[in-house]
PDB file of N, CA and C in Angstrom:
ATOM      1  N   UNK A   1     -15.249  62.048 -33.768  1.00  0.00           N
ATOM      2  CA  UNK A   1     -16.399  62.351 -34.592  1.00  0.00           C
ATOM      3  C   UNK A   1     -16.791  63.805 -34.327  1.00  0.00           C
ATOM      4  N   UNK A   2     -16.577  64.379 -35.647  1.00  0.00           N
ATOM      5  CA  UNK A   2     -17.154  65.821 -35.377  1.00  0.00           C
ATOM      6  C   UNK A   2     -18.859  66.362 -35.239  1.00  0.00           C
ATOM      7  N   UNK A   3     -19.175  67.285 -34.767  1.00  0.00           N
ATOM      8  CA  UNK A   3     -20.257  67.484 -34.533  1.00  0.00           C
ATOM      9  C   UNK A   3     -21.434  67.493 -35.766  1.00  0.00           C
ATOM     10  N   UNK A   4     -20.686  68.139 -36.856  1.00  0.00           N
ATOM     11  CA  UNK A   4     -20.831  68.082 -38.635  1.00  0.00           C
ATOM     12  C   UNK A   4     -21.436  66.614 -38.816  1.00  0.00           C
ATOM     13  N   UNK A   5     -20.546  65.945 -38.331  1.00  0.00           N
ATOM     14  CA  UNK A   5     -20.866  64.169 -38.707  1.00  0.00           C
ATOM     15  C   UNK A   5     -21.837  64.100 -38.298  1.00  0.00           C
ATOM     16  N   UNK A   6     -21.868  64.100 -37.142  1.00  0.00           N
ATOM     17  CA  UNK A   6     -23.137  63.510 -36.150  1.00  0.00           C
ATOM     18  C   UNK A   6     -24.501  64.145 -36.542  1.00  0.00           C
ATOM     19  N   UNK A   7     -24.564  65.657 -36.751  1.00  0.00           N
ATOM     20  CA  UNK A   7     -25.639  65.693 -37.473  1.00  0.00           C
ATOM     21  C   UNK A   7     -25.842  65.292 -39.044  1.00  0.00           C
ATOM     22  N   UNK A   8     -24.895  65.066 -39.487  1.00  0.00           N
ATOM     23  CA  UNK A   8     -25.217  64.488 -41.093  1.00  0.00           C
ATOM     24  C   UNK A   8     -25.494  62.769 -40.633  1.00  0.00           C
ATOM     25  N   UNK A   9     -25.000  62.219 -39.678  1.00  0.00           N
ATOM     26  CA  UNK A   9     -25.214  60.822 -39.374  1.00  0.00           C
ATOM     27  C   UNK A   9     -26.988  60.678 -38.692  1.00  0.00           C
ATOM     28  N   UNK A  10     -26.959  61.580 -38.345  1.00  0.00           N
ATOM     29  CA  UNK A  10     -28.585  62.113 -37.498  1.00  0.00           C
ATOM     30  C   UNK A  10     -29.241  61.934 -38.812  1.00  0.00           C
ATOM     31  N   UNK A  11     -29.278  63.071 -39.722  1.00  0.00           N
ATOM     32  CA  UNK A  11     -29.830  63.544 -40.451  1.00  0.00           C
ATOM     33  C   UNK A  11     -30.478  62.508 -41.301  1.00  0.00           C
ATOM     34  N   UNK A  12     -29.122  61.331 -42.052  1.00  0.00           N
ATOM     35  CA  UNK A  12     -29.515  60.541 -43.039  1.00  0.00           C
ATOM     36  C   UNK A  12     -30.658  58.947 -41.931  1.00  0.00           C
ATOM     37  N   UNK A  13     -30.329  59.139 -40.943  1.00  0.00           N
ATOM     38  CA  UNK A  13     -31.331  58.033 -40.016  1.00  0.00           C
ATOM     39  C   UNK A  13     -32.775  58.143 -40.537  1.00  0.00           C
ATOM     40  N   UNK A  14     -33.616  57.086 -40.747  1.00  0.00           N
ATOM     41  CA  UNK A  14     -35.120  56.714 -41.276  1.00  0.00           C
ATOM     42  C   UNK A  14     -35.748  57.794 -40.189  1.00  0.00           C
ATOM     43  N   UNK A  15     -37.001  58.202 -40.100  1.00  0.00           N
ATOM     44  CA  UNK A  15     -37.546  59.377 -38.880  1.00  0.00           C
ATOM     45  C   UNK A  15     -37.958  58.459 -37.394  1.00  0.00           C
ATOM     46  N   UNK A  16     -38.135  57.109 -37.618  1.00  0.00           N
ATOM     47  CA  UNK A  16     -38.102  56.195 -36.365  1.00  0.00           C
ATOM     48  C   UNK A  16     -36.615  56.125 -35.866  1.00  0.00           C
ATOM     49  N   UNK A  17     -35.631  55.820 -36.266  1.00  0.00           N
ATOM     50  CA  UNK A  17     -34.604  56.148 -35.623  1.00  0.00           C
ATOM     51  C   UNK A  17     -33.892  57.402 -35.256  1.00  0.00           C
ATOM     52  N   UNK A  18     -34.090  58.709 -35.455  1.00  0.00           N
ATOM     53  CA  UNK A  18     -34.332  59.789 -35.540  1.00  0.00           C
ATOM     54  C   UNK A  18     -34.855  60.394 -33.994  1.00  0.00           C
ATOM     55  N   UNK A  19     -36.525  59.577 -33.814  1.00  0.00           N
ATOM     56  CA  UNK A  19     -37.277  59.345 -32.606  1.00  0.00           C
ATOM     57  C   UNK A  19     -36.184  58.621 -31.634  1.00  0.00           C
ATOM     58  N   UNK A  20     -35.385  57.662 -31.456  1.00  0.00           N
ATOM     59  CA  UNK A  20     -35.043  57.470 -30.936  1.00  0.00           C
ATOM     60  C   UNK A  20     -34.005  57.688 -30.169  1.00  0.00           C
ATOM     61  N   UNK A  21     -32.951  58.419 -31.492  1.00  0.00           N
ATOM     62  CA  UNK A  21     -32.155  59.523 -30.613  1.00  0.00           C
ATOM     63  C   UNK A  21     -32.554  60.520 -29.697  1.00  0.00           C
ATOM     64  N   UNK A  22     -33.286  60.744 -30.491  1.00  0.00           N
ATOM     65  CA  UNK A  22     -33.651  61.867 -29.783  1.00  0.00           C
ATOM     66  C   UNK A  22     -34.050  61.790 -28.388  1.00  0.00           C
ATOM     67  N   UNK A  23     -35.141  60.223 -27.833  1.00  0.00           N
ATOM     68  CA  UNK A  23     -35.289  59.814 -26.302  1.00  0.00           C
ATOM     69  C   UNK A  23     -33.979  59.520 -26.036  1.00  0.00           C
ATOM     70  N   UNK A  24     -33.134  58.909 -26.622  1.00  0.00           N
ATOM     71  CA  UNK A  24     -32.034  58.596 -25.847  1.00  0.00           C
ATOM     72  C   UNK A  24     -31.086  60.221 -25.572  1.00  0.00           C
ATOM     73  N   UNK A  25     -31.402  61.285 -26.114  1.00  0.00           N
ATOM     74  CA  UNK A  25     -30.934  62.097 -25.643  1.00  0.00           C
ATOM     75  C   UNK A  25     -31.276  63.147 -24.333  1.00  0.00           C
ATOM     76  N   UNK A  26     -32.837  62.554 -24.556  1.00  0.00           N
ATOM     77  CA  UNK A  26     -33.439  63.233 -23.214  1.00  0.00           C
ATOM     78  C   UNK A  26     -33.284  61.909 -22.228  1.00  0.00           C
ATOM     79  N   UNK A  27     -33.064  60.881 -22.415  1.00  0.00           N
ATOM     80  CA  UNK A  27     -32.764  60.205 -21.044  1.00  0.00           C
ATOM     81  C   UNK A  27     -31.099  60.472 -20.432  1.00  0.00           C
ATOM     82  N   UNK A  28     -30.179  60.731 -21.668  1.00  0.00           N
ATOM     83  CA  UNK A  28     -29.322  61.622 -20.814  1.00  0.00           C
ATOM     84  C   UNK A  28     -28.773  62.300 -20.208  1.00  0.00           C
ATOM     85  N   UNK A  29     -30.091  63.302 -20.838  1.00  0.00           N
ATOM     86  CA  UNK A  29     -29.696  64.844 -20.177  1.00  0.00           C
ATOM     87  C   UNK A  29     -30.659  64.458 -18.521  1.00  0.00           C
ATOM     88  N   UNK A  30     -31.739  63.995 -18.551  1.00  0.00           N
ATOM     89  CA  UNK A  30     -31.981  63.367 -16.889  1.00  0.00           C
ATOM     90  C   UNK A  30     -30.976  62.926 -16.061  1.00  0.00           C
ATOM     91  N   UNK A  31     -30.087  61.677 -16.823  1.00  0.00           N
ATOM     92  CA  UNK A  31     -29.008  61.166 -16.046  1.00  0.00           C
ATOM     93  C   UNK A  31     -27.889  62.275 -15.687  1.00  0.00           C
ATOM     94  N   UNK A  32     -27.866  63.000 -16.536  1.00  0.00           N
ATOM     95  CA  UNK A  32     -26.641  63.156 -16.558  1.00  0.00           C
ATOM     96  C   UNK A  32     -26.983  65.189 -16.274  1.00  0.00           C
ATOM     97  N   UNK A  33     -27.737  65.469 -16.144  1.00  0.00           N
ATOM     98  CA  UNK A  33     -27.936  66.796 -16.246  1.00  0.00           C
ATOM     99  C   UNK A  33     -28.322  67.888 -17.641  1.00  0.00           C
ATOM    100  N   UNK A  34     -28.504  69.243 -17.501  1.00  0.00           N
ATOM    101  CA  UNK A  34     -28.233  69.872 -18.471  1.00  0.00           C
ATOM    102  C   UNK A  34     -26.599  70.342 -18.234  1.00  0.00           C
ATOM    103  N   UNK A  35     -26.057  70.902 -19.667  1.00  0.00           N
ATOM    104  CA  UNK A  35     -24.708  71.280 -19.716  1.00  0.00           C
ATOM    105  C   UNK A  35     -24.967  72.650 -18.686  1.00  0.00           C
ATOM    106  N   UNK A  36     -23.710  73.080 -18.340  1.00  0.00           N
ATOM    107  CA  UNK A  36     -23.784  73.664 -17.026  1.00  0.00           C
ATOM    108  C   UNK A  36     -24.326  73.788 -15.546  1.00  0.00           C
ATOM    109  N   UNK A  37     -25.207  72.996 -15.621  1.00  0.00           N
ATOM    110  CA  UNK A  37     -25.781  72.576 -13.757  1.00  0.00           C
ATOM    111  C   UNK A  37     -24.794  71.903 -13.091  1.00  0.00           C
ATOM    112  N   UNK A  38     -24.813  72.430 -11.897  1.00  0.00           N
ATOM    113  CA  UNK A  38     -23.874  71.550 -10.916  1.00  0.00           C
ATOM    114  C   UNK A  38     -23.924  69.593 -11.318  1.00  0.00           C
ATOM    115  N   UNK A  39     -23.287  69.360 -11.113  1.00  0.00           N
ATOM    116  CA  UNK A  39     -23.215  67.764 -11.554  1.00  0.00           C
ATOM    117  C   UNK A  39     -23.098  66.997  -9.941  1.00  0.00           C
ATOM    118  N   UNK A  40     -22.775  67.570  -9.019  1.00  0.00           N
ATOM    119  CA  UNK A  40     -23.085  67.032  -7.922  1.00  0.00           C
ATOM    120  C   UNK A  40     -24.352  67.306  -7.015  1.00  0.00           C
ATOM    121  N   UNK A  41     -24.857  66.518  -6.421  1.00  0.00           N
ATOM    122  CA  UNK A  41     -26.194  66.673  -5.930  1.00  0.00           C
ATOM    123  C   UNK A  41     -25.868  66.792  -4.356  1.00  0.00           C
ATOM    124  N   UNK A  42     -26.223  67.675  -3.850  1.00  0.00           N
ATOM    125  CA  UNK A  42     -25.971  67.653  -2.190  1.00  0.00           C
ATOM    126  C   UNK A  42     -27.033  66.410  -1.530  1.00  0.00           C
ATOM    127  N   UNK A  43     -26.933  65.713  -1.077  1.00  0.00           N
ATOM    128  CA  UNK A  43     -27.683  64.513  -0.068  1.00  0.00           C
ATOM    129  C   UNK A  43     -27.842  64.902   1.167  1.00  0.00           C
ATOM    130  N   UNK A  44     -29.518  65.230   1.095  1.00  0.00           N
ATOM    131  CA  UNK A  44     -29.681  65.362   2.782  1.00  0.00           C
ATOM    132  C   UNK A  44     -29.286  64.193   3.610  1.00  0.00           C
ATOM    133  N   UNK A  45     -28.888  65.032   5.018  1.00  0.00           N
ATOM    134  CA  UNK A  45     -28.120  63.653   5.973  1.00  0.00           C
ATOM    135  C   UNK A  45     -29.686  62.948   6.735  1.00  0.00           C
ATOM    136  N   UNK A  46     -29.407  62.013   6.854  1.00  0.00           N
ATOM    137  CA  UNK A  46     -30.602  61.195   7.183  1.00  0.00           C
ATOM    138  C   UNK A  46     -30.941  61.700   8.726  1.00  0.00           C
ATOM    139  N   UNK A  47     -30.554  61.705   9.363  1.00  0.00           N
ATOM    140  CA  UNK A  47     -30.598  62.708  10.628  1.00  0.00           C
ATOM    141  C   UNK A  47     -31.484  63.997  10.525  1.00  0.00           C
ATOM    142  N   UNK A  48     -31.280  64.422   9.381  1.00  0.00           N
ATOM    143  CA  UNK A  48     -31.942  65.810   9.488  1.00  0.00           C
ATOM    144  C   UNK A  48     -33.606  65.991   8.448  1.00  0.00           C
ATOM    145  N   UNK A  49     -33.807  64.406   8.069  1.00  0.00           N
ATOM    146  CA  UNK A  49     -35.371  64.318   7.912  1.00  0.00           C
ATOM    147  C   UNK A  49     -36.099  63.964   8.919  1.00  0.00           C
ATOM    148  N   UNK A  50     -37.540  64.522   8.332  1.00  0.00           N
ATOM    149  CA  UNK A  50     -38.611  65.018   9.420  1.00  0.00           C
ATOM    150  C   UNK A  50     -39.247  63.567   9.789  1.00  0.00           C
ATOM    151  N   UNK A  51     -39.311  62.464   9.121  1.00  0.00           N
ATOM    152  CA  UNK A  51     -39.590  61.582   9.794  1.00  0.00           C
ATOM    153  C   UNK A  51     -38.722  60.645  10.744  1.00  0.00           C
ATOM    154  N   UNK A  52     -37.390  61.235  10.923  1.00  0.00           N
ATOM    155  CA  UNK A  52     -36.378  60.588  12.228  1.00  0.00           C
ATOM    156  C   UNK A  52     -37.286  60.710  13.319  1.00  0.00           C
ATOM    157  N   UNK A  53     -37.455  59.350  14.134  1.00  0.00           N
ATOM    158  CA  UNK A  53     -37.836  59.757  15.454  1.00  0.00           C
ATOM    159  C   UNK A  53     -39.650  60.345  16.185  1.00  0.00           C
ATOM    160  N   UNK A  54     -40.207  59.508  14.900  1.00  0.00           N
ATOM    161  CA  UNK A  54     -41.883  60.332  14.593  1.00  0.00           C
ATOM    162  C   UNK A  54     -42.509  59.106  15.725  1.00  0.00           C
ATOM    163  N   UNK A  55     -41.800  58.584  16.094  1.00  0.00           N
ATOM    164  CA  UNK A  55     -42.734  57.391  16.965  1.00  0.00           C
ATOM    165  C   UNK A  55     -41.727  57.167  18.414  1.00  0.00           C
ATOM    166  N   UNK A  56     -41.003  58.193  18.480  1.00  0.00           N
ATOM    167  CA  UNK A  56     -40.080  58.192  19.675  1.00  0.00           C
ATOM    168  C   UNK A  56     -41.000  58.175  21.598  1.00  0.00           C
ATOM    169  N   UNK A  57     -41.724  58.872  21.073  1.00  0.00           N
ATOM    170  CA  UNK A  57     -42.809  59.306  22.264  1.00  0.00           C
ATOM    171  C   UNK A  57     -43.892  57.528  22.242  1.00  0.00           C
ATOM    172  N   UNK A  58     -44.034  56.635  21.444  1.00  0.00           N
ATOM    173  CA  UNK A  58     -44.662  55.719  21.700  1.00  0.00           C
ATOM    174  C   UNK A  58     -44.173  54.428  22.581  1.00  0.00           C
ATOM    175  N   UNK A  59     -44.764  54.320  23.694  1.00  0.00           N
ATOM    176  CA  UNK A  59     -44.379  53.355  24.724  1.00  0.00           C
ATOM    177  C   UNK A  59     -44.481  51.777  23.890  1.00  0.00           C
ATOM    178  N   UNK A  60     -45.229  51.758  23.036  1.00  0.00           N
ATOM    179  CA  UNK A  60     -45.032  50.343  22.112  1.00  0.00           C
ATOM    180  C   UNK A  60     -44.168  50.346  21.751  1.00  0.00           C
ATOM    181  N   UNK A  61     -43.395  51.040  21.124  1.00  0.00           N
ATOM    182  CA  UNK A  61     -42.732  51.075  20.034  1.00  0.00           C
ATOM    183  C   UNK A  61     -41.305  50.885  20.536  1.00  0.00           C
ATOM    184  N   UNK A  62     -40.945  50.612  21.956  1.00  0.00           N
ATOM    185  CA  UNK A  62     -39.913  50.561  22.879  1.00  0.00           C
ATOM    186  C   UNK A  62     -38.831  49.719  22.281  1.00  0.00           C
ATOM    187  N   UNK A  63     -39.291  48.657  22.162  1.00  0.00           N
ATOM    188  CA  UNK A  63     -38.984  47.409  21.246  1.00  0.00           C
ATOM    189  C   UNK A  63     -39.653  46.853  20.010  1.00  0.00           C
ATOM    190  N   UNK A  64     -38.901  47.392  18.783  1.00  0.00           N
ATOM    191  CA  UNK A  64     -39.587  47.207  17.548  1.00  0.00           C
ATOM    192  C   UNK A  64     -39.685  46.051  17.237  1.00  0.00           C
ATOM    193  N   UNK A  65     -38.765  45.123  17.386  1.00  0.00           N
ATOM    194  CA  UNK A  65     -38.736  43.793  17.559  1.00  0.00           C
ATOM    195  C   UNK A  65     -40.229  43.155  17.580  1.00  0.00           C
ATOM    196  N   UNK A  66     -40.666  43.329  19.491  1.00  0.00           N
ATOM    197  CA  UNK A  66     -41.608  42.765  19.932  1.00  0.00           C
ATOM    198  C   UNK A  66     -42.498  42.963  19.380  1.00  0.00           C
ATOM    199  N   UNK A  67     -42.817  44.312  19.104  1.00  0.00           N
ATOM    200  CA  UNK A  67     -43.742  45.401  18.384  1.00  0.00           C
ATOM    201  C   UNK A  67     -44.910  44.733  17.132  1.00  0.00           C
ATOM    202  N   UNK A  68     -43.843  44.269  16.133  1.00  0.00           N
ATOM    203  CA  UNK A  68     -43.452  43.546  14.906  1.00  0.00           C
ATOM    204  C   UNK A  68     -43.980  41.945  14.748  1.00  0.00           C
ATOM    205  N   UNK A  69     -43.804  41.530  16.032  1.00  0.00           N
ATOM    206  CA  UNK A  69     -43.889  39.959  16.068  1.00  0.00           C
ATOM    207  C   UNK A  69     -45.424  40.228  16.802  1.00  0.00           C
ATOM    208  N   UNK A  70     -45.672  40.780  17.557  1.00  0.00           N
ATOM    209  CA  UNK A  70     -47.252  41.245  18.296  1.00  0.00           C
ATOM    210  C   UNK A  70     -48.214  41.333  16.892  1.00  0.00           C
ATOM    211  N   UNK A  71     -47.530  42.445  15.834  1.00  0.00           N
ATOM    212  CA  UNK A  71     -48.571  42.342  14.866  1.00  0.00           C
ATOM    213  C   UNK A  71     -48.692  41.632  13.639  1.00  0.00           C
ATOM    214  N   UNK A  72     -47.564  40.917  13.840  1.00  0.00           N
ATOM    215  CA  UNK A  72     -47.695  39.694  12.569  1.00  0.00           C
ATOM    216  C   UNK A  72     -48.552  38.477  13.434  1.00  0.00           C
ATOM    217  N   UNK A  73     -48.706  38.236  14.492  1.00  0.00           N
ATOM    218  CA  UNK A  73     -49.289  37.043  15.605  1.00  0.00           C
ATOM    219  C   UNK A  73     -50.629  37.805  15.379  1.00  0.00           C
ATOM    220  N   UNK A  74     -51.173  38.831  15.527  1.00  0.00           N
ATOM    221  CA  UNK A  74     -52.652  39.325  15.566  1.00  0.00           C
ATOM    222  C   UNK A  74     -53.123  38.777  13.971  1.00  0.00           C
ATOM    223  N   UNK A  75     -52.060  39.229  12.813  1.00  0.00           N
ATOM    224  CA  UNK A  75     -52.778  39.278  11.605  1.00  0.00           C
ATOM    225  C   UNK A  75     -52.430  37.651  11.148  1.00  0.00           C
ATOM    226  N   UNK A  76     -51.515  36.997  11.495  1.00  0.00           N
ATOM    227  CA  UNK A  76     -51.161  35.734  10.429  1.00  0.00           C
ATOM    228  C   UNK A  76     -51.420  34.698  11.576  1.00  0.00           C
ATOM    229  N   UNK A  77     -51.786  34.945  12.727  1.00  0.00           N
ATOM    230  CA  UNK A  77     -51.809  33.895  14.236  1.00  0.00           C
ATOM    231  C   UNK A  77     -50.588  32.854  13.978  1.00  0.00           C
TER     232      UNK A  77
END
């Protein structure tokens, strides 16, 4: 399908379907990018966010386990 088509196939659509290409074209370009942007996304390594390790210094927190079962027994007895 040539590009010609597609806008003459656009074109003759009622203006509600029209609307709808048109979201379905901006939900692709979200998914999928604009033409020319990198298409791969670098992923920070989980290691190197700031909340790794924010409760390391807490003597409760030794055993999350226990931790966990202490405060479900306070709130649900």
């Amino acid at each position: 399908m040539s590009q010609n088509n597609v806008l003459n196939d656009f074109n003759s659509l009622p203006p509600e379907a029209q609307k709808q290409v048109m979201d379905f074209i901006a939900f692709l370009r979200l998914q999928y990018g604009e033409k020319g942007r990198n298409k791969t996304k670098v992923k920070p390594r989980l290691v190197d966010e700031s909340f790794i390790g924010i409760w390391r210094d807490r003597d409760d927190m030794q055993d999350s386990s226990a931790w966990v079962r202490k405060i479900r027994a306070g709130e649900w007895g």
